[in-house]
PDB file of N, CA and C in Angstrom:
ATOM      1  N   UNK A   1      12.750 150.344 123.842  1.00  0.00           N
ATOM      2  CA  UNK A   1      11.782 150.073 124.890  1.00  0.00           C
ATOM      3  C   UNK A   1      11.895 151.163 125.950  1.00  0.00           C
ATOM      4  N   UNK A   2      10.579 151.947 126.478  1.00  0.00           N
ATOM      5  CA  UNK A   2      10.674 152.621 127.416  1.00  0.00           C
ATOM      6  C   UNK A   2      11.241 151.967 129.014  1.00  0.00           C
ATOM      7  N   UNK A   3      12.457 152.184 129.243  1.00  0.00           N
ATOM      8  CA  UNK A   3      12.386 151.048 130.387  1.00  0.00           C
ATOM      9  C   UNK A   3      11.391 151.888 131.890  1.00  0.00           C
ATOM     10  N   UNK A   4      10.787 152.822 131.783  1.00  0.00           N
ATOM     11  CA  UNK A   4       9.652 153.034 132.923  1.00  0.00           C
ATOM     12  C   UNK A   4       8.651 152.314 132.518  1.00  0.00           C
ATOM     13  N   UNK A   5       8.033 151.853 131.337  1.00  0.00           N
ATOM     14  CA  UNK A   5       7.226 151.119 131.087  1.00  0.00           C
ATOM     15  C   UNK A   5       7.529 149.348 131.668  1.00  0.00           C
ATOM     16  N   UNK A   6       8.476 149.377 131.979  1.00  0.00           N
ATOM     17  CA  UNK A   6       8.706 147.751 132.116  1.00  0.00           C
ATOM     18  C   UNK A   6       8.484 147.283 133.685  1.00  0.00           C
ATOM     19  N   UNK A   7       7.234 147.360 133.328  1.00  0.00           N
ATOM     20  CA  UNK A   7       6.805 147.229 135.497  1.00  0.00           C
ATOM     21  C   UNK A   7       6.535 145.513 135.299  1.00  0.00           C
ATOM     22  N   UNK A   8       6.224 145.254 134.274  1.00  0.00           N
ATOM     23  CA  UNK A   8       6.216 143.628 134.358  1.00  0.00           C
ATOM     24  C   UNK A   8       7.666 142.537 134.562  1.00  0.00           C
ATOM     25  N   UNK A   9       7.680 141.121 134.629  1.00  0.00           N
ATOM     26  CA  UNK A   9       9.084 140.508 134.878  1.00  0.00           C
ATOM     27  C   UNK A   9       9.492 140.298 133.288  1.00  0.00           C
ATOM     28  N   UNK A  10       8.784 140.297 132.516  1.00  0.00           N
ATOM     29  CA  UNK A  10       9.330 140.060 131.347  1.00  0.00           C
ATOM     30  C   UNK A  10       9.942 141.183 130.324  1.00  0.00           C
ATOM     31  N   UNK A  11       9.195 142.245 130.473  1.00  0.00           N
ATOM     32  CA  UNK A  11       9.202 143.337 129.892  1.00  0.00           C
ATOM     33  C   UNK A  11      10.793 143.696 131.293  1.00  0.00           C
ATOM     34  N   UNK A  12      11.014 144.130 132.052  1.00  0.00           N
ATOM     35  CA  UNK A  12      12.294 143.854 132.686  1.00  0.00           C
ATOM     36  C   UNK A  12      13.529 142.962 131.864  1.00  0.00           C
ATOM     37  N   UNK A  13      13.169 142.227 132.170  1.00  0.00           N
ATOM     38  CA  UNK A  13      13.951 141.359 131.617  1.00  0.00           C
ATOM     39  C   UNK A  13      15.036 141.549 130.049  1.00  0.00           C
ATOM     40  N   UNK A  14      13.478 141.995 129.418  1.00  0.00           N
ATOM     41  CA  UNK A  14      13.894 142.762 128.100  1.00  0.00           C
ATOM     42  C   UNK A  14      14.682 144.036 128.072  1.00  0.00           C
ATOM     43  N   UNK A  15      14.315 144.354 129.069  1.00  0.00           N
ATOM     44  CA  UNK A  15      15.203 146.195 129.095  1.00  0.00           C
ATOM     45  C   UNK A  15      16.450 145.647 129.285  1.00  0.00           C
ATOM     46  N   UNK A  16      16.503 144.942 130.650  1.00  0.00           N
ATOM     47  CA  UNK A  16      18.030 144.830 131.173  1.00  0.00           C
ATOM     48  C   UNK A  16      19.151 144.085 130.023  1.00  0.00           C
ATOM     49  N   UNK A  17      18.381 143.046 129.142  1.00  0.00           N
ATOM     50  CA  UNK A  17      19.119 142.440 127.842  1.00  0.00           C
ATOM     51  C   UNK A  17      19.594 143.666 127.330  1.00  0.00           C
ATOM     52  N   UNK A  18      18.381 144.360 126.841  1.00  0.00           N
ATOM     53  CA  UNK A  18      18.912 145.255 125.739  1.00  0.00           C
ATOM     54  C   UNK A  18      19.839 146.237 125.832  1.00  0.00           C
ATOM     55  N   UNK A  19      20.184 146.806 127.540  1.00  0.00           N
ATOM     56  CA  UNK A  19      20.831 147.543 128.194  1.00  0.00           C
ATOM     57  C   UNK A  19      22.335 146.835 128.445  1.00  0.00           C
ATOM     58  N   UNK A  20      22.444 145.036 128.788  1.00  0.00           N
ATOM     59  CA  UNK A  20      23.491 144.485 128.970  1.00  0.00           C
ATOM     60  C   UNK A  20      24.076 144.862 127.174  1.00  0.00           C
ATOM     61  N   UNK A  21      23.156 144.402 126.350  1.00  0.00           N
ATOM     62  CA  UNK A  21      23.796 144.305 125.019  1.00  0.00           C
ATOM     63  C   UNK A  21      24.663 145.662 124.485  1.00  0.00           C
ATOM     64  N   UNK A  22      23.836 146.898 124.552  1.00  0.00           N
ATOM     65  CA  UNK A  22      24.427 148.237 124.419  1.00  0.00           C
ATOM     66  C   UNK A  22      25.835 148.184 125.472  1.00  0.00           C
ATOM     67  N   UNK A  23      26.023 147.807 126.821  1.00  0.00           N
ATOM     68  CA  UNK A  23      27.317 147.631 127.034  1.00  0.00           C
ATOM     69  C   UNK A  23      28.326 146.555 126.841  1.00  0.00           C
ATOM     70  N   UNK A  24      27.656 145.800 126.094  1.00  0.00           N
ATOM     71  CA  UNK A  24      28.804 144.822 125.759  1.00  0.00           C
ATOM     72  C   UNK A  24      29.515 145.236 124.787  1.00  0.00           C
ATOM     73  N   UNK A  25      28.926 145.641 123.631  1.00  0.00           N
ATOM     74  CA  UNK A  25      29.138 146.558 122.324  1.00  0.00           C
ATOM     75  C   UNK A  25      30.228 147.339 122.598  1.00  0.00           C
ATOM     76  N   UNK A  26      30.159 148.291 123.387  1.00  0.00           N
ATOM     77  CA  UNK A  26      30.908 149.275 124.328  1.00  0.00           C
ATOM     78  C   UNK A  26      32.276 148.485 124.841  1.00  0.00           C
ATOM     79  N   UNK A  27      32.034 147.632 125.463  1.00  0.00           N
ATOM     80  CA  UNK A  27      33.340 147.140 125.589  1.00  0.00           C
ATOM     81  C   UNK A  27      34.291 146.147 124.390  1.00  0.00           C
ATOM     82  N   UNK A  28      33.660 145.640 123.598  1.00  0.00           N
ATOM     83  CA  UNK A  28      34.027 145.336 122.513  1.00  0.00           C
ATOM     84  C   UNK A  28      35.016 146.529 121.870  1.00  0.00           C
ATOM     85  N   UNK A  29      34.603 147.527 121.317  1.00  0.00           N
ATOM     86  CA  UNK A  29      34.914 148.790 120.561  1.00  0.00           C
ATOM     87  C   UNK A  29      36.291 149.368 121.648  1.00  0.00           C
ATOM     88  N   UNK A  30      36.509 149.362 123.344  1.00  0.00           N
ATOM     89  CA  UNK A  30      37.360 149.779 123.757  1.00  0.00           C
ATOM     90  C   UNK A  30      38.415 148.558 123.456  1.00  0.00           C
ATOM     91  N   UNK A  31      38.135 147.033 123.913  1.00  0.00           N
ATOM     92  CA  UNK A  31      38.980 146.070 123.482  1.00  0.00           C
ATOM     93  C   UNK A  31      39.495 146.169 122.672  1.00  0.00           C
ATOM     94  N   UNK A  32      39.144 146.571 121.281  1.00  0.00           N
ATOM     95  CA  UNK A  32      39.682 147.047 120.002  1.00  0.00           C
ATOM     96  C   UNK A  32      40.935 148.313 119.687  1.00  0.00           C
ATOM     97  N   UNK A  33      40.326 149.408 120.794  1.00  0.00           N
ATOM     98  CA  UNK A  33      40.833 150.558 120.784  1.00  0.00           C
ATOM     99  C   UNK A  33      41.856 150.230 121.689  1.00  0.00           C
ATOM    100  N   UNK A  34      41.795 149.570 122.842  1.00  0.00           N
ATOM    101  CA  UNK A  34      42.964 149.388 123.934  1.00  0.00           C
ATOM    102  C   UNK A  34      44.152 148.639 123.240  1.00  0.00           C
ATOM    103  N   UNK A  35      44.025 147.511 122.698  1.00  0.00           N
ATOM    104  CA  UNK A  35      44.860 146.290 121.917  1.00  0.00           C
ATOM    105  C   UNK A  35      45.793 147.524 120.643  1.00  0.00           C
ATOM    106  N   UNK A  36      44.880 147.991 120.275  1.00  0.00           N
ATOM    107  CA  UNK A  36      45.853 149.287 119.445  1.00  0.00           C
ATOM    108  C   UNK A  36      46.704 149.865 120.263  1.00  0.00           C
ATOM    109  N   UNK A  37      46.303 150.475 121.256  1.00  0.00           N
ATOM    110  CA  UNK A  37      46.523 151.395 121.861  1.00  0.00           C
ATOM    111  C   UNK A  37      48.608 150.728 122.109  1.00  0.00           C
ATOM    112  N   UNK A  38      48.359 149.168 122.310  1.00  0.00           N
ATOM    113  CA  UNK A  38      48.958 148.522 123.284  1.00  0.00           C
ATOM    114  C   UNK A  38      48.753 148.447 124.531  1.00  0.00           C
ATOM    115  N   UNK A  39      47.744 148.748 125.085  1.00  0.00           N
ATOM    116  CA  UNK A  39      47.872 148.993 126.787  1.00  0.00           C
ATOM    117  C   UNK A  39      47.058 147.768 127.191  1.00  0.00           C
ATOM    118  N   UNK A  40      48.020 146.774 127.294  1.00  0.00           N
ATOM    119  CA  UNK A  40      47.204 145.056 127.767  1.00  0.00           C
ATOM    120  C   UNK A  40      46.693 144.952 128.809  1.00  0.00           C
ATOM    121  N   UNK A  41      46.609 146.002 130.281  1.00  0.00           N
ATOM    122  CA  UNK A  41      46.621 145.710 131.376  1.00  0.00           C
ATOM    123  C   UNK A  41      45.073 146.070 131.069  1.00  0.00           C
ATOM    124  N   UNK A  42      44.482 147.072 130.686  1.00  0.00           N
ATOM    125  CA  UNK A  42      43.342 147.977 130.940  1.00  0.00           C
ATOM    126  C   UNK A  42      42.607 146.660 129.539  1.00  0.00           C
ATOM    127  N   UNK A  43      42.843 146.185 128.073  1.00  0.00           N
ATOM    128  CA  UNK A  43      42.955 145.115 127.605  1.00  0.00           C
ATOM    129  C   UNK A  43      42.200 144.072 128.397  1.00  0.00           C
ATOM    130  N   UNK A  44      43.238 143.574 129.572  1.00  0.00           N
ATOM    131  CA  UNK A  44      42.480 142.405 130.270  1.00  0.00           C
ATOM    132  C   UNK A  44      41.341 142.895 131.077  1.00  0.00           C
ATOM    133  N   UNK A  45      41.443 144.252 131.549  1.00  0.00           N
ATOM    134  CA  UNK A  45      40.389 144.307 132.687  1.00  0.00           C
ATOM    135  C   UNK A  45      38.950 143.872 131.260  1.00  0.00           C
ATOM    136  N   UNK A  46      39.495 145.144 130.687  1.00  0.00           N
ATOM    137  CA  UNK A  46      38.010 144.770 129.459  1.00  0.00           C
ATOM    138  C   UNK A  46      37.613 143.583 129.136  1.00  0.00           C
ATOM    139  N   UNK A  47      38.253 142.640 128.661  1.00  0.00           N
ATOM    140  CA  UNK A  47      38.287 141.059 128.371  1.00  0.00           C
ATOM    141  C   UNK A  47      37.288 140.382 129.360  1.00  0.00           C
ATOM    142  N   UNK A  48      38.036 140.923 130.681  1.00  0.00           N
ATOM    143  CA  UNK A  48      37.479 139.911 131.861  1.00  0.00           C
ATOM    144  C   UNK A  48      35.971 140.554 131.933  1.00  0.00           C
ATOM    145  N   UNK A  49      35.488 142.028 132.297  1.00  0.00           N
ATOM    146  CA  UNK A  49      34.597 142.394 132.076  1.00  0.00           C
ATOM    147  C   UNK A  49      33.133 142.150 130.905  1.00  0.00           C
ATOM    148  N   UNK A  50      34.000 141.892 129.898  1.00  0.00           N
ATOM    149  CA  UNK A  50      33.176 141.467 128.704  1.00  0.00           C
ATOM    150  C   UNK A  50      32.544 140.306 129.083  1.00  0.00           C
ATOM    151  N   UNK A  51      33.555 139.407 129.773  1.00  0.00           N
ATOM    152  CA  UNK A  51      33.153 137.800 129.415  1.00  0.00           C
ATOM    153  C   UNK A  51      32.053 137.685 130.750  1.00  0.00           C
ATOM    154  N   UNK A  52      31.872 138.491 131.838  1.00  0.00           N
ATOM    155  CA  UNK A  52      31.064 138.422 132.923  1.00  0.00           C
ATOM    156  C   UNK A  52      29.663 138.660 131.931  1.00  0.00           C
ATOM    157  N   UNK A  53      29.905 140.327 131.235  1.00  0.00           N
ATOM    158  CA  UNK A  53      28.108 140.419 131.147  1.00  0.00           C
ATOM    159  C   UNK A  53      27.712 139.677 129.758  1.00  0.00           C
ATOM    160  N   UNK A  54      28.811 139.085 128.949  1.00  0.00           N
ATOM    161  CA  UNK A  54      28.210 137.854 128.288  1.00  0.00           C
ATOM    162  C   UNK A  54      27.738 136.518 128.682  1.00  0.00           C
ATOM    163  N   UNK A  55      28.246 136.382 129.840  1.00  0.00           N
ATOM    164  CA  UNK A  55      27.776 135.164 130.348  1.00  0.00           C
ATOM    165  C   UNK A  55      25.776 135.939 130.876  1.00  0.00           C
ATOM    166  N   UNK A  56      25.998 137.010 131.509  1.00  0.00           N
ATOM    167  CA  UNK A  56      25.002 137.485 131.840  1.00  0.00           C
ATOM    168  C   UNK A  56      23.833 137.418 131.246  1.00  0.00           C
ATOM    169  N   UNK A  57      24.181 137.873 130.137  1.00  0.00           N
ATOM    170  CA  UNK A  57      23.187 138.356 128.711  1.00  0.00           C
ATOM    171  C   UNK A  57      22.650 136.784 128.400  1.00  0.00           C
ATOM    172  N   UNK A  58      23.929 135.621 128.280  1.00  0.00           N
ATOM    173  CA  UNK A  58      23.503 134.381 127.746  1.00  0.00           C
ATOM    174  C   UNK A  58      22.261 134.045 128.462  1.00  0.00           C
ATOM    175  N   UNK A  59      22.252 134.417 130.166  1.00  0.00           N
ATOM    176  CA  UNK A  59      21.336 133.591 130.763  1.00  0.00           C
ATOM    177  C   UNK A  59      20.062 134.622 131.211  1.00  0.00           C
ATOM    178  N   UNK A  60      20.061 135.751 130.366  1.00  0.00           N
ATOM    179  CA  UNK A  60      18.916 136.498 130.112  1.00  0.00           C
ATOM    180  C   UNK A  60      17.889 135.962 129.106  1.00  0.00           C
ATOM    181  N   UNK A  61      18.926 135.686 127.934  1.00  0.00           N
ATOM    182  CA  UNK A  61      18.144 135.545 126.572  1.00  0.00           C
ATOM    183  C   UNK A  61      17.999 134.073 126.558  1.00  0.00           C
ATOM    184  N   UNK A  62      18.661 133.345 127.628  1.00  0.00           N
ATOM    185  CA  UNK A  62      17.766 131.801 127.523  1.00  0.00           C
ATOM    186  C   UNK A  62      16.587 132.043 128.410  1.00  0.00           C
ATOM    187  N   UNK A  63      16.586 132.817 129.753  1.00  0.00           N
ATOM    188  CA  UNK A  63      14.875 132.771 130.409  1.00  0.00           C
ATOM    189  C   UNK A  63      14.056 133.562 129.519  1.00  0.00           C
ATOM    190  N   UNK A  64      14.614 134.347 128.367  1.00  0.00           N
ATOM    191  CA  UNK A  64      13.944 134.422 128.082  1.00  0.00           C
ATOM    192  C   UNK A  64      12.770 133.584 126.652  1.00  0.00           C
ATOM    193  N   UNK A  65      13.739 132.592 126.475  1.00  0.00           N
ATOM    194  CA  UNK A  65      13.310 131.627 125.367  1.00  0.00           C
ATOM    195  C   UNK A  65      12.483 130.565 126.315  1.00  0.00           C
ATOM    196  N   UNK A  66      12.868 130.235 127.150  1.00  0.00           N
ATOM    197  CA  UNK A  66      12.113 129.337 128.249  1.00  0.00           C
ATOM    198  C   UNK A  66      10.868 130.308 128.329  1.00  0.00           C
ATOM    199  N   UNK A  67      11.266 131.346 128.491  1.00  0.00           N
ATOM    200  CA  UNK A  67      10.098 131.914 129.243  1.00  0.00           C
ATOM    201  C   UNK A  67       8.433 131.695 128.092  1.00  0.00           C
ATOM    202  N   UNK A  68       9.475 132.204 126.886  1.00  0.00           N
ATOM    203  CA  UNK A  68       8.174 132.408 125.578  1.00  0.00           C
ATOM    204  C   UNK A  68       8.319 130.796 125.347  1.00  0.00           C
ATOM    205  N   UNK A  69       8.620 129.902 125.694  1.00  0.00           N
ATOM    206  CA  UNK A  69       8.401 128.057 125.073  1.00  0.00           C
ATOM    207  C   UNK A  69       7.699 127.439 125.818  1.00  0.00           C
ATOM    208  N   UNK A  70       7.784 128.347 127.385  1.00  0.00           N
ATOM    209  CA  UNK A  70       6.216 127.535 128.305  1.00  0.00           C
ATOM    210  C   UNK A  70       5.106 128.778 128.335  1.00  0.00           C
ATOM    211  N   UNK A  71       5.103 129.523 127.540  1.00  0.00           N
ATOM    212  CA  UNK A  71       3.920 130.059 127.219  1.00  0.00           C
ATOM    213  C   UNK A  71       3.271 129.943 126.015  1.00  0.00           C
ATOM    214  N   UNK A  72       4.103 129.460 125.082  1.00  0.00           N
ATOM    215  CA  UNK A  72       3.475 128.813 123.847  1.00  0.00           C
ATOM    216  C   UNK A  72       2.990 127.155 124.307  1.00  0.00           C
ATOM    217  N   UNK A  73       3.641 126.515 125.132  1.00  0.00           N
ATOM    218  CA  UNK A  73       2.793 125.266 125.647  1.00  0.00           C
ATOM    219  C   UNK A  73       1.443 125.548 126.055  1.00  0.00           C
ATOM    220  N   UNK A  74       1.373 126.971 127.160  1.00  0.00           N
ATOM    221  CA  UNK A  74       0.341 126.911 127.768  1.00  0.00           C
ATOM    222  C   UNK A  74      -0.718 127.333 127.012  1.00  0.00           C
ATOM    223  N   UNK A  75      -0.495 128.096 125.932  1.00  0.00           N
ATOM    224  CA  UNK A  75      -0.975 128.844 124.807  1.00  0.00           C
ATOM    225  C   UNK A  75      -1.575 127.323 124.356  1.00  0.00           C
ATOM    226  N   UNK A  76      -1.136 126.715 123.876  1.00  0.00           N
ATOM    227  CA  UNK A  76      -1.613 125.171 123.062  1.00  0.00           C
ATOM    228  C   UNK A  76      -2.586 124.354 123.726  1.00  0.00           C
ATOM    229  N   UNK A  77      -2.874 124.532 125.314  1.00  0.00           N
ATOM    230  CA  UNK A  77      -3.464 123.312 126.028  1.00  0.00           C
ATOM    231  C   UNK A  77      -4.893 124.170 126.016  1.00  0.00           C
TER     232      UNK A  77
END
């Protein structure tokens, strides 16, 4: 998605998911690499970090299911 194209709230919405998702990925792959590494301290920061923009992402990709389930209502009436 072009994110200059996303002047709307939904099309937003979509960028910033797809942008949270590319860094979650990212921290996944260092979690992996750190836990090798042994270095638990830098480990937890990642952990704790991860679990913020997953919670994030969760409550992206539910407005955005709300968002498309009252527009398929309104779509129906």
């Amino acid at each position: 998605m072009n994110l200059l194209a996303a002047v709307d709230g939904i099309d937003h919405v979509f960028a910033l998911g797809d942008r949270l998702a590319i860094y979650a990925k990212s921290l996944r792959k260092n979690i992996e690499k750190t836990n090798n590494l042994g270095d638990m301290d830098t480990n937890d920061l990642f952990i704790e970090i991860l679990r913020a923009i997953d919670k994030r992402l969760w409550f992206l990709e539910a407005h955005l299911q709300t968002s498309f389930q009252n527009q398929d209502r309104a779509d129906q009436t």
